[in-house]
Protein backbone atom coordinates (compact mmCIF):
# COMPACT_ATOMS: atom_id res chain seq x y z
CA UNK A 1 -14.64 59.46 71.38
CA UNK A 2 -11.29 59.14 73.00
CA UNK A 3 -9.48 56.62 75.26
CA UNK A 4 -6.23 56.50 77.15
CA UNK A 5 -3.64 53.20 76.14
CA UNK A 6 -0.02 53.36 76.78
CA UNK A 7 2.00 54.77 74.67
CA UNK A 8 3.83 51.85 73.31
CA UNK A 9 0.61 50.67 72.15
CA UNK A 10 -0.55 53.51 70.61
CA UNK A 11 2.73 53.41 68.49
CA UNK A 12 1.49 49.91 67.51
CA UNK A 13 -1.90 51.26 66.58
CA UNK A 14 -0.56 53.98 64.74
CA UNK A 15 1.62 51.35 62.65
CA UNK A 16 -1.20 49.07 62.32
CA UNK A 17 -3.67 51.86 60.58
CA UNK A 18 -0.53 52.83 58.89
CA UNK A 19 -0.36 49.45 57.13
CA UNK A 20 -3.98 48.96 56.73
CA UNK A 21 -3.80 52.34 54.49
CA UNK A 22 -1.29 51.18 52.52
CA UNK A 23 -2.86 47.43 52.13
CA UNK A 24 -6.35 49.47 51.26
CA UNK A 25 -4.53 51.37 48.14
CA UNK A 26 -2.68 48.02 46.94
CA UNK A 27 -5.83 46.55 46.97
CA UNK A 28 -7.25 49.10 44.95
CA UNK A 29 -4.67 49.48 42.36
CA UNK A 30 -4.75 45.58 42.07
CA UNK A 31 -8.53 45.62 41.49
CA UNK A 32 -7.73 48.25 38.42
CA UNK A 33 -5.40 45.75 36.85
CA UNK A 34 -7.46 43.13 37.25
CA UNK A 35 -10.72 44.97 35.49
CA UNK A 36 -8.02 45.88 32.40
CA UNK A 37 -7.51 42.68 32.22
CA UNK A 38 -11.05 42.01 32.51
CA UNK A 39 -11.84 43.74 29.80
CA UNK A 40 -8.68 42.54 27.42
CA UNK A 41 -9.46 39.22 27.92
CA UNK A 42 -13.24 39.92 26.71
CA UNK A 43 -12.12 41.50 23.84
CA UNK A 44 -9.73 39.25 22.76
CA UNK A 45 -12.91 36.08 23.16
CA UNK A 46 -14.95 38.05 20.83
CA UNK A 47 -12.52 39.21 18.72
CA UNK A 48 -11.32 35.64 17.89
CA UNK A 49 -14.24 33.82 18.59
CA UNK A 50 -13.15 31.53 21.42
CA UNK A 51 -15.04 28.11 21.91
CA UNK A 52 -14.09 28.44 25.79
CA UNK A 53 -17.19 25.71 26.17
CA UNK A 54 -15.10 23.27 24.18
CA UNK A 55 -11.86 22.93 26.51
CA UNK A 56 -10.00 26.26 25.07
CA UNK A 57 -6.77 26.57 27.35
CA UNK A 58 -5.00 30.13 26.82
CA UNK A 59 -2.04 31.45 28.65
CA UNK A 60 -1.00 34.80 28.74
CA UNK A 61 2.33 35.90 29.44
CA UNK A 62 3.27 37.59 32.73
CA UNK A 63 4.65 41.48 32.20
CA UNK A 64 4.12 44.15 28.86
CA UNK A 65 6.93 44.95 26.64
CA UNK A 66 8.20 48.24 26.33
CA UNK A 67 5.56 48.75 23.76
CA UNK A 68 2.69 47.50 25.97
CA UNK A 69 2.09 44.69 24.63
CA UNK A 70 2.00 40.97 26.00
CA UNK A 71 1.99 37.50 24.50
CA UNK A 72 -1.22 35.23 24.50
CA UNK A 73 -0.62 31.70 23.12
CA UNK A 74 -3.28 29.10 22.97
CA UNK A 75 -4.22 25.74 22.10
CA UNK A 76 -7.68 24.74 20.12
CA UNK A 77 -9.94 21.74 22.31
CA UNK A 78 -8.74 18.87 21.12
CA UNK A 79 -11.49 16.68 18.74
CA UNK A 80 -13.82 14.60 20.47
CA UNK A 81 -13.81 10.96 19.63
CA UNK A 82 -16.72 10.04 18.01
CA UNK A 83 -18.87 7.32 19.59
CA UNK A 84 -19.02 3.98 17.53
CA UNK A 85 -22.30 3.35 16.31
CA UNK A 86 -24.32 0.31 17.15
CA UNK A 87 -25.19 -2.23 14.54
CA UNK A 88 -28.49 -1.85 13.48
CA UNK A 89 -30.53 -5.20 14.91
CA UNK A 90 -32.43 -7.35 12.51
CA UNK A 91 -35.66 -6.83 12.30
CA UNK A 92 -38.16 -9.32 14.21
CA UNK A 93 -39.93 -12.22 12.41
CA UNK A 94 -43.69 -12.39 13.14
């Protein structure tokens, strides 16, 4: 298939693709970093046993060391209050 455009526009195409590539392979590399973590963050929940149903808040730190690794801090669910009971009621006279 082929089509005449000016040429300006064609420059402008060209760039556009250009960009699109480049967006398509950020993309990509971002969706590898984000399946690492992925998986690190599974490991780490069964490894330790996480009650993420019970309000678990964990924060991990932005960037590796030289070594690789990266800090993870958390903070256990804080108790639930336990509901005051109700007096039992007298029993009924008959």
């Amino acid at each position: 298939m082929e089509a005449k455009i000016p040429y300006a526009q064609a420059l402008k195409l060209g760039d556009l693709f250009s960009r699109a590539s480049a967006l398509q392979e950020a993309i990509g590399a971002l969706q590898g970093q984000l399946a690492q973590r992925q998986a690190l963050l599974q490991t780490l929940i069964g490894a330790l046993e996480l009650p993420l149903d019970k309000g678990f808040q964990m924060k991990i730190e932005d960037g590796a060391d030289d070594d690789g690794m990266v800090a993870v801090t958390w903070k256990d669910p804080p108790p639930k209050p336990e509901k005051p009971k109700k007096p039992a009621k007298p029993p009924k006279d008959k």
